[in-house]
C-alpha atoms as a PDB file:
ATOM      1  CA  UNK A   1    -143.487  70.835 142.258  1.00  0.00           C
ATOM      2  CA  UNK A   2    -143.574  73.854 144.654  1.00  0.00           C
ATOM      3  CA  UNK A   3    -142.706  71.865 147.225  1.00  0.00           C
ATOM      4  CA  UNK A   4    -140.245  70.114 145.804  1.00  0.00           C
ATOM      5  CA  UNK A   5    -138.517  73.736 144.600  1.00  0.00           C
ATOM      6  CA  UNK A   6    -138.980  74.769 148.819  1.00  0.00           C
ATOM      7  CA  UNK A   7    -137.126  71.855 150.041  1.00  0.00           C
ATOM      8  CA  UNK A   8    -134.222  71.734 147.658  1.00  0.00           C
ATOM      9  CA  UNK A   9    -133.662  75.791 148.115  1.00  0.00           C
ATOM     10  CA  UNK A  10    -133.832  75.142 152.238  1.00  0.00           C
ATOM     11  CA  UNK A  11    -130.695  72.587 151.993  1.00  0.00           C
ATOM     12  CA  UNK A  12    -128.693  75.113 150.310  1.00  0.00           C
ATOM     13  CA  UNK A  13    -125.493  75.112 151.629  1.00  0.00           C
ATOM     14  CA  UNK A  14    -123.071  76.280 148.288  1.00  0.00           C
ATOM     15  CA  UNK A  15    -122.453  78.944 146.459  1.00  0.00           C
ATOM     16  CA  UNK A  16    -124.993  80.760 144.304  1.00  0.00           C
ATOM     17  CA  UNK A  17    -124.364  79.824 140.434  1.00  0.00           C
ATOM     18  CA  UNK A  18    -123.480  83.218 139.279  1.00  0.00           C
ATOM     19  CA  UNK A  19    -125.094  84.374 135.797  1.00  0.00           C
ATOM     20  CA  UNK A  20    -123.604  83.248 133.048  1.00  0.00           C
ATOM     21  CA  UNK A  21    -121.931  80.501 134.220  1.00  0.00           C
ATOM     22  CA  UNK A  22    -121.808  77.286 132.377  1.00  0.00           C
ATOM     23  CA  UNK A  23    -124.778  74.974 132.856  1.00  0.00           C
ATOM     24  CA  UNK A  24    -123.347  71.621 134.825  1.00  0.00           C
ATOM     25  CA  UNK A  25    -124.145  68.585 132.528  1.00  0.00           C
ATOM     26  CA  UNK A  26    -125.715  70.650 129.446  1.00  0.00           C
ATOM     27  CA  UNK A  27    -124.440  69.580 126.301  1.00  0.00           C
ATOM     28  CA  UNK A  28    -122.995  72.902 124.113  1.00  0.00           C
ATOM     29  CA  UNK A  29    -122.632  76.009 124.424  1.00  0.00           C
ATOM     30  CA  UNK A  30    -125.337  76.570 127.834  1.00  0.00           C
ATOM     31  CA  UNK A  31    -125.506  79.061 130.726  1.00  0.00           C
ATOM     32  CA  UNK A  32    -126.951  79.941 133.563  1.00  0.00           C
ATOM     33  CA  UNK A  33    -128.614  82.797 135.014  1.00  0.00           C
ATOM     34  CA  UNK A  34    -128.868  83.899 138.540  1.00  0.00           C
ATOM     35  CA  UNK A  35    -131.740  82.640 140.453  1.00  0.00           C
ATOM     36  CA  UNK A  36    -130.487  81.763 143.567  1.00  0.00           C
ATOM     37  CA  UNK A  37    -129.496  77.942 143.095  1.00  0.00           C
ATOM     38  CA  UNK A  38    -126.046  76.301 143.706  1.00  0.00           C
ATOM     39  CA  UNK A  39    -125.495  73.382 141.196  1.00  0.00           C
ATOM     40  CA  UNK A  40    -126.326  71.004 143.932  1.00  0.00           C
ATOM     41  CA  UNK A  41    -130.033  72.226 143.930  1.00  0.00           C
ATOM     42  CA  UNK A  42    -130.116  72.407 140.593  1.00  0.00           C
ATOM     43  CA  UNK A  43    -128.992  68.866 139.854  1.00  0.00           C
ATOM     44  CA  UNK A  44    -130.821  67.755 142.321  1.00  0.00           C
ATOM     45  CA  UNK A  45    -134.223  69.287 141.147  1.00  0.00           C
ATOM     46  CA  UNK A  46    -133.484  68.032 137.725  1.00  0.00           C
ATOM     47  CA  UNK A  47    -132.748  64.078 138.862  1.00  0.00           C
ATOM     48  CA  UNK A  48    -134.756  63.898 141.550  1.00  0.00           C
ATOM     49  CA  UNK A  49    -137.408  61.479 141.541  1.00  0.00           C
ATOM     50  CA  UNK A  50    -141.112  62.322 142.363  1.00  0.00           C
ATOM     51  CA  UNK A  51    -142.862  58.821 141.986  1.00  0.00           C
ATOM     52  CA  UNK A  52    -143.817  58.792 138.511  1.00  0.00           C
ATOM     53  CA  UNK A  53    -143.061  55.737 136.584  1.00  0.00           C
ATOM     54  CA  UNK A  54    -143.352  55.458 132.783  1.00  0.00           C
ATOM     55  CA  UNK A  55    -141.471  51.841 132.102  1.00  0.00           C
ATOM     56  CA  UNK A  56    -138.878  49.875 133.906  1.00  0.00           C
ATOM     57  CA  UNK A  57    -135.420  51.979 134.045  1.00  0.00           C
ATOM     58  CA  UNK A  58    -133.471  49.147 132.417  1.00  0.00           C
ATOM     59  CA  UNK A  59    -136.113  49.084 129.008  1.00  0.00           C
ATOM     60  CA  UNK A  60    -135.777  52.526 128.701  1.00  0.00           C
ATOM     61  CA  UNK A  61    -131.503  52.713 128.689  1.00  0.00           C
ATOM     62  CA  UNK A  62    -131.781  49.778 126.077  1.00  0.00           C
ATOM     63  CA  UNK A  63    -135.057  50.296 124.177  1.00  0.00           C
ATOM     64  CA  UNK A  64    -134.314  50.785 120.206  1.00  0.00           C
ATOM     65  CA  UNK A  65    -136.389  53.411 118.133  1.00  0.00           C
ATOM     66  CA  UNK A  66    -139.529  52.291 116.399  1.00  0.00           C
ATOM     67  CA  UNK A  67    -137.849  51.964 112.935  1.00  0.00           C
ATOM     68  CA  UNK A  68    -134.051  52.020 114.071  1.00  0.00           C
ATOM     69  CA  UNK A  69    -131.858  50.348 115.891  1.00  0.00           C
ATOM     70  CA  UNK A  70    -130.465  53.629 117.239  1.00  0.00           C
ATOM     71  CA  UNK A  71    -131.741  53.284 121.272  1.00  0.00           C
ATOM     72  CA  UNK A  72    -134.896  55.636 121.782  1.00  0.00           C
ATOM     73  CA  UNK A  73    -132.638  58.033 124.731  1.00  0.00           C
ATOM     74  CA  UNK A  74    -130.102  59.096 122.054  1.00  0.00           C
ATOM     75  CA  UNK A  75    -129.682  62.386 122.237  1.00  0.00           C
ATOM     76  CA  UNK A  76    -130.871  63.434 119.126  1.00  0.00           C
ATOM     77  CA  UNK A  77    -134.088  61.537 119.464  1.00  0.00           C
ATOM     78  CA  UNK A  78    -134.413  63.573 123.136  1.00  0.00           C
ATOM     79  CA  UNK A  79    -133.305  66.757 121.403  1.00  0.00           C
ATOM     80  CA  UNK A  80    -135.706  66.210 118.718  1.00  0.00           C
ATOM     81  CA  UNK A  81    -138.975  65.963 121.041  1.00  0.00           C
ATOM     82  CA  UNK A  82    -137.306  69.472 122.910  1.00  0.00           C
ATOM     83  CA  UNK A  83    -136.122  67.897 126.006  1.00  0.00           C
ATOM     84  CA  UNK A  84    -132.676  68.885 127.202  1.00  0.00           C
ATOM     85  CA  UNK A  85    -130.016  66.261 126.904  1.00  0.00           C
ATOM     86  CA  UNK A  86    -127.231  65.929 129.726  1.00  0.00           C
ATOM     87  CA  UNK A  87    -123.915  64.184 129.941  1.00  0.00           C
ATOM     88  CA  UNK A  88    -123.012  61.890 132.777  1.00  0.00           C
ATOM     89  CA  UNK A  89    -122.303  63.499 135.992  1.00  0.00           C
ATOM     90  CA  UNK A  90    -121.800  62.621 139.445  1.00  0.00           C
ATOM     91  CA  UNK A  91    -125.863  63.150 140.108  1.00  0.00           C
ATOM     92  CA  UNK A  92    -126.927  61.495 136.521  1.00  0.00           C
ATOM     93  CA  UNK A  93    -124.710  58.656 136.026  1.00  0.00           C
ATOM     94  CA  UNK A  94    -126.558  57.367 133.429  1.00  0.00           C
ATOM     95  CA  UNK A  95    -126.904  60.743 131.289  1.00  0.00           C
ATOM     96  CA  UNK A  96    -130.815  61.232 131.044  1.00  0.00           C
ATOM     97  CA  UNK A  97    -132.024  64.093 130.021  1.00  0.00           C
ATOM     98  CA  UNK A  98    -133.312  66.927 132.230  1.00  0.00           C
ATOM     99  CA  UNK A  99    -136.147  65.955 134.507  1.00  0.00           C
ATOM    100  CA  UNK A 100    -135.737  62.082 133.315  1.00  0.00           C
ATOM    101  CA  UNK A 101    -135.504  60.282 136.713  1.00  0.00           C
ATOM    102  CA  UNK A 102    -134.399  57.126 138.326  1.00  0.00           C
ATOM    103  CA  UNK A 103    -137.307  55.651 140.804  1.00  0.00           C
ATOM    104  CA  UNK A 104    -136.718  52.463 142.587  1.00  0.00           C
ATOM    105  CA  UNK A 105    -140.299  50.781 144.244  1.00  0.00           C
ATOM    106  CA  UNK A 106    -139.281  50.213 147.804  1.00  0.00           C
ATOM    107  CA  UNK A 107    -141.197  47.214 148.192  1.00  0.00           C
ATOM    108  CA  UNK A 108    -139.718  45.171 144.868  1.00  0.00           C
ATOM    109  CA  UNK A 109    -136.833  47.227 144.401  1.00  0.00           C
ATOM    110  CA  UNK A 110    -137.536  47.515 140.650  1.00  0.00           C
ATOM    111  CA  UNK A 111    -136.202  50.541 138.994  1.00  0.00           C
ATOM    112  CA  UNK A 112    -138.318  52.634 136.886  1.00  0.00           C
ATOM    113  CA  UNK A 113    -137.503  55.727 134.400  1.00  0.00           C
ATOM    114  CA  UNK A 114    -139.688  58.629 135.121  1.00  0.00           C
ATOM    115  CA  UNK A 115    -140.544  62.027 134.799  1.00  0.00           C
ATOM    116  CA  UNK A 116    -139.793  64.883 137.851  1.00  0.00           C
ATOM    117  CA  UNK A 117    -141.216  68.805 137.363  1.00  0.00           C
ATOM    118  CA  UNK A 118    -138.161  69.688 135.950  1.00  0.00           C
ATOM    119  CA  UNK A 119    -138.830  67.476 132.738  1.00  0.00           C
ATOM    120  CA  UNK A 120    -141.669  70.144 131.773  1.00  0.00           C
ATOM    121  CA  UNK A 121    -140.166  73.205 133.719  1.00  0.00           C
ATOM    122  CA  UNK A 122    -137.027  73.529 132.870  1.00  0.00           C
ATOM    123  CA  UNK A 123    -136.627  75.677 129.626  1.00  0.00           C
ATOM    124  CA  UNK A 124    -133.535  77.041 127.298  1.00  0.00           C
ATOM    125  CA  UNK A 125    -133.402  80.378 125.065  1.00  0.00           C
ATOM    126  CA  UNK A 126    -131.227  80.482 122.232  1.00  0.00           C
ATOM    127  CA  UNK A 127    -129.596  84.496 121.720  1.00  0.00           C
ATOM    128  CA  UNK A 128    -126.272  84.099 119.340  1.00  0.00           C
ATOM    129  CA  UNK A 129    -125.403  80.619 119.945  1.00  0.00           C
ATOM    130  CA  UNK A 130    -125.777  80.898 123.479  1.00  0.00           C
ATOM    131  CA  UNK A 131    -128.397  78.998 125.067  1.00  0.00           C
ATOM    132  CA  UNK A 132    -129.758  80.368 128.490  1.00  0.00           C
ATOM    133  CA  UNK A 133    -130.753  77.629 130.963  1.00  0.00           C
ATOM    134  CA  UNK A 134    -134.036  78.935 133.077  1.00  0.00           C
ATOM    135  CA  UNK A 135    -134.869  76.838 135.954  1.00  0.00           C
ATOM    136  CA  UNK A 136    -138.599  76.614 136.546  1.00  0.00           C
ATOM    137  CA  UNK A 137    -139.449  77.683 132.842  1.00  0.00           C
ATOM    138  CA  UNK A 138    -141.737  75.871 130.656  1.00  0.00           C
ATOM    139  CA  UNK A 139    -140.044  73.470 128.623  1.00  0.00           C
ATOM    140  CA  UNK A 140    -140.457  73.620 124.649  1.00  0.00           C
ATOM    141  CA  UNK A 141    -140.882  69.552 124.659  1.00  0.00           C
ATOM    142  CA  UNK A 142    -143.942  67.966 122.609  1.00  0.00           C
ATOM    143  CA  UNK A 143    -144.538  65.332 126.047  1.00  0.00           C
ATOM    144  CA  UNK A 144    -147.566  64.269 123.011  1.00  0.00           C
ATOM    145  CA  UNK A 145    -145.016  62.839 120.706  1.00  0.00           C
ATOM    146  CA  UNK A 146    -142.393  61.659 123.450  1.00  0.00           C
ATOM    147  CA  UNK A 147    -145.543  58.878 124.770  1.00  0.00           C
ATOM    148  CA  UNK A 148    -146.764  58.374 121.212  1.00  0.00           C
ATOM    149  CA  UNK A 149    -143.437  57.254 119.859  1.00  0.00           C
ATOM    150  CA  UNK A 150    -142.157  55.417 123.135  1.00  0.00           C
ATOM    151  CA  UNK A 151    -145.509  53.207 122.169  1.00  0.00           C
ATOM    152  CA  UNK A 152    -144.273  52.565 119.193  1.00  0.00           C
ATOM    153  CA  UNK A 153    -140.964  51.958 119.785  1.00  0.00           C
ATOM    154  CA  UNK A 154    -142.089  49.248 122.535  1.00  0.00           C
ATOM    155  CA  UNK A 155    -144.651  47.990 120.546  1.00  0.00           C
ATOM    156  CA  UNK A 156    -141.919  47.248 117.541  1.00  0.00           C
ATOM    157  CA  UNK A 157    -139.818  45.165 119.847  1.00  0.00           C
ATOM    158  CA  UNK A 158    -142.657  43.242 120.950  1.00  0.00           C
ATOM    159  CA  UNK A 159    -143.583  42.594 117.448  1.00  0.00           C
ATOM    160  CA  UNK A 160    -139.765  42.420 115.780  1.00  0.00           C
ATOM    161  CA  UNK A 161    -138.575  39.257 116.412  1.00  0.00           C
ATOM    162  CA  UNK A 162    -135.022  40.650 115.579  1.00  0.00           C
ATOM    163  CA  UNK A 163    -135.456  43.511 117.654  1.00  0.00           C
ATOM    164  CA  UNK A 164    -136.922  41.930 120.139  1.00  0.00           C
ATOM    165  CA  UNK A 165    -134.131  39.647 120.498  1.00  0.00           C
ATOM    166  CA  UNK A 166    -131.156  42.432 120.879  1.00  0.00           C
ATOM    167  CA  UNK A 167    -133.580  44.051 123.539  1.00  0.00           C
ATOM    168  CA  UNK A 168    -133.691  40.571 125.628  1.00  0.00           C
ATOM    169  CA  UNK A 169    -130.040  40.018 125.371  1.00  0.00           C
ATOM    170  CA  UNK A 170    -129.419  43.570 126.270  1.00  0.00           C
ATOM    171  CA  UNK A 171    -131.705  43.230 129.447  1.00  0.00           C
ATOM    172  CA  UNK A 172    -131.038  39.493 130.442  1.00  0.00           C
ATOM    173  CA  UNK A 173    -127.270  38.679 128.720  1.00  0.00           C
ATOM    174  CA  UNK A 174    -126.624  36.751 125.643  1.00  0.00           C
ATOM    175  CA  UNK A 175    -127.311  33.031 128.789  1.00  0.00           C
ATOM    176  CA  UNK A 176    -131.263  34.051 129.244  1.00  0.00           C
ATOM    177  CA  UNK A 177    -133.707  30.778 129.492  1.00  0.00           C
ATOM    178  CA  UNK A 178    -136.640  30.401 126.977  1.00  0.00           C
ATOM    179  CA  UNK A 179    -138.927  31.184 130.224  1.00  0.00           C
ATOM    180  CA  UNK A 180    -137.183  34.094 130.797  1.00  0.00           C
ATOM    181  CA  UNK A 181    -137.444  34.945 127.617  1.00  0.00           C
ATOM    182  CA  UNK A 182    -140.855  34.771 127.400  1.00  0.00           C
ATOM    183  CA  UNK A 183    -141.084  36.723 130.620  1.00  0.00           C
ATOM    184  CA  UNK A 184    -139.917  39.927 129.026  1.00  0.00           C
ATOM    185  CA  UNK A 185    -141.926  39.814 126.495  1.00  0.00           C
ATOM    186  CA  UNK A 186    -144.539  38.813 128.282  1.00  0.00           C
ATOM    187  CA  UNK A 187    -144.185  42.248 130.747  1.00  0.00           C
ATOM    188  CA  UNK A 188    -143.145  44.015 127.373  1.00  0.00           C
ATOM    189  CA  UNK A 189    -146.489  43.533 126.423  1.00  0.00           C
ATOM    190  CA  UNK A 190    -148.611  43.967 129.100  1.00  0.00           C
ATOM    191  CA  UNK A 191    -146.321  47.991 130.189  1.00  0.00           C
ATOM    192  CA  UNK A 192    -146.719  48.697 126.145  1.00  0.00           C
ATOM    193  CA  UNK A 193    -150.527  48.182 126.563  1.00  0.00           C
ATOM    194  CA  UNK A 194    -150.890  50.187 129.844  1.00  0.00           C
ATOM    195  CA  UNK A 195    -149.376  53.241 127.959  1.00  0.00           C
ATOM    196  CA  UNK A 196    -151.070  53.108 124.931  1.00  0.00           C
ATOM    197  CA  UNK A 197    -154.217  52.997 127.254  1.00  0.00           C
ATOM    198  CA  UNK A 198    -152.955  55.868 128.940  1.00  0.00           C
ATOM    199  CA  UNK A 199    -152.325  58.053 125.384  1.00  0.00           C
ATOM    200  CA  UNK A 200    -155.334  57.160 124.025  1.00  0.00           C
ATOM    201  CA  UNK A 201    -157.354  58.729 127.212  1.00  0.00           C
ATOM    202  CA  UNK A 202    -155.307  61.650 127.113  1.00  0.00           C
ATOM    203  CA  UNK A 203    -156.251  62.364 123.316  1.00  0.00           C
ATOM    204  CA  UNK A 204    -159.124  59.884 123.057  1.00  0.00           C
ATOM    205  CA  UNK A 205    -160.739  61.092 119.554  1.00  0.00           C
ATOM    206  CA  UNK A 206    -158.612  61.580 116.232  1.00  0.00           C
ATOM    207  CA  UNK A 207    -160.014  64.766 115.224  1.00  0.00           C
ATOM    208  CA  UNK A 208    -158.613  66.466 118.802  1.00  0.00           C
ATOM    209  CA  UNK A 209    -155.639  68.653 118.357  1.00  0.00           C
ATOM    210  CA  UNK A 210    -152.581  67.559 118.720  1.00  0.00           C
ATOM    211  CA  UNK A 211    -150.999  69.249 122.001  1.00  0.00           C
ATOM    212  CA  UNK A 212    -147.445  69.936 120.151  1.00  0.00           C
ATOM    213  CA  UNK A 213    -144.478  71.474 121.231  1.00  0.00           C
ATOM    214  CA  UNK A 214    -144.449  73.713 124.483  1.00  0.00           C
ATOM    215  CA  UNK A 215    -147.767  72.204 125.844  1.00  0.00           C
ATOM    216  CA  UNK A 216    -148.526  70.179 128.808  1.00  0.00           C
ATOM    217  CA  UNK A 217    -151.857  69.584 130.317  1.00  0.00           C
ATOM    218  CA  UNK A 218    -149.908  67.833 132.832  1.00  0.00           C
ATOM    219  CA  UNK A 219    -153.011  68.612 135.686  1.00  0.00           C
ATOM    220  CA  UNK A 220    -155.268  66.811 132.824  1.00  0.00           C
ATOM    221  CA  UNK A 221    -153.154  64.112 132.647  1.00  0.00           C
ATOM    222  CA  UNK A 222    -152.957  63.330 136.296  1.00  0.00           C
ATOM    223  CA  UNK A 223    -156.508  63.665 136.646  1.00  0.00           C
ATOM    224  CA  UNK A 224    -157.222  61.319 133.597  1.00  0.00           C
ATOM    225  CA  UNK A 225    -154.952  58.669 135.322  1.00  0.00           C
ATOM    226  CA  UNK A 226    -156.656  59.071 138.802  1.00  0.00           C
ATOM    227  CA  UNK A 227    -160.266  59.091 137.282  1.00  0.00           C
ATOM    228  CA  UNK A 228    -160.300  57.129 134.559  1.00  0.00           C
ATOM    229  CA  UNK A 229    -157.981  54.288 135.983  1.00  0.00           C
ATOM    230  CA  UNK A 230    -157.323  54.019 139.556  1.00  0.00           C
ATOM    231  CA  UNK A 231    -161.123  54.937 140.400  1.00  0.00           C
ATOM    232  CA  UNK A 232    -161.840  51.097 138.278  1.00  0.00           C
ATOM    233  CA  UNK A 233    -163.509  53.132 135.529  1.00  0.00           C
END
């Protein structure tokens, strides 16, 4: 992430944002403080992809809620879990949320949704209906909940026939084969399963605390992943 912050300050070429100023893709009343950034840098830290891939891009604009058929991104779902919805802008077309990137495998070109740094350091302060926008700040977001319930919601899908079939016609058009069909759900399964795996090895007993809002054992997490799955274990 420090890295990531050095680069994107050594390509500034725009003006500072000046304190106070309103926050470029925030949704209500949101401003800025001074800390050196133009909007470019700041956009770009926020959208920015970093290689981590969660589930393919496409699932993830048209995946429904686990008892809903509201889609899991809405807003309110996002603002819920404390992660900082955005409207569409020339650097988020698609209107994720802050930190939610777009990462496309060179190799297969497949597009998956991820996370960047600024997902869990990017942080807001409410004073008198105004929120303050603090770049590099720990974010208030329970990233517990966020995995927990995108399980659920996938697993649902899998398991709702109904829901299941708006998904597939949402990701394939209403003139998908049976095969391809089967496909999806098929690869529905099998990215569902790798990400309960992954929850349940982050918080593998029941009596273990739940990590809540405002904490991230993100170093845990990555060394969970790299020990407990990509050494074979």
């Amino acid at each position: 992430a420090t890295l990531g912050l050095i680069s994107c300050s050594a390509q500034q070429t725009e003006t500072d944002i000046q304190e106070g100023q309103y926050t470029t893709g925030a949704i209500g009343h949101v401003v800025d403080l001074d800390q050196g950034w133009t909007v470019d840098t700041q956009q770009s830290f926020y959208t920015t992809t970093q290689g981590s891939r969660i589930l393919p891009y496409n699932w993830y604009l048209n995946l429904e809620q686990e008892n809903s058929q509201i889609l899991f991104r809405d807003n309110a779902n996002i603002a819920r879990l404390k992660y900082l919805p955005s409207q569409k802008n020339r650097w988020n077309p698609d209107g994720l949320a802050v930190g939610f990137t777009k990462d496309i495998d060179k190799k297969t070109q497949q597009a998956w949704m991820g996370f960047s740094c600024s997902a869990c350091h990017t942080a807001q302060i409410r004073y008198q209906n105004i929120e303050m926008r603090i770049d590099g700040g720990p974010t208030m977001a329970d990233f517990e909940t966020f995995n927990r319930d995108l399980v659920s919601a996938m697993s649902e899908t899998y398991k709702n026939s109904q829901k299941f079939n708006r998904f597939a016609n949402r990701i394939l058009g209403t003139n998908y084969t049976p095969n391809q069909k089967s496909e999806l759900r098929n690869a529905l399964l099998q990215q569902t399963e790798v990400l309960a795996k992954r929850n349940q090895i982050n918080h593998p007993t029941p009596d273990q605390p739940d990590y809540g809002y405002g904490r991230v054992d993100a170093i845990g997490a990555i060394f969970n992943q790299i020990l407990a799955e990509f050494s074979g274990a």
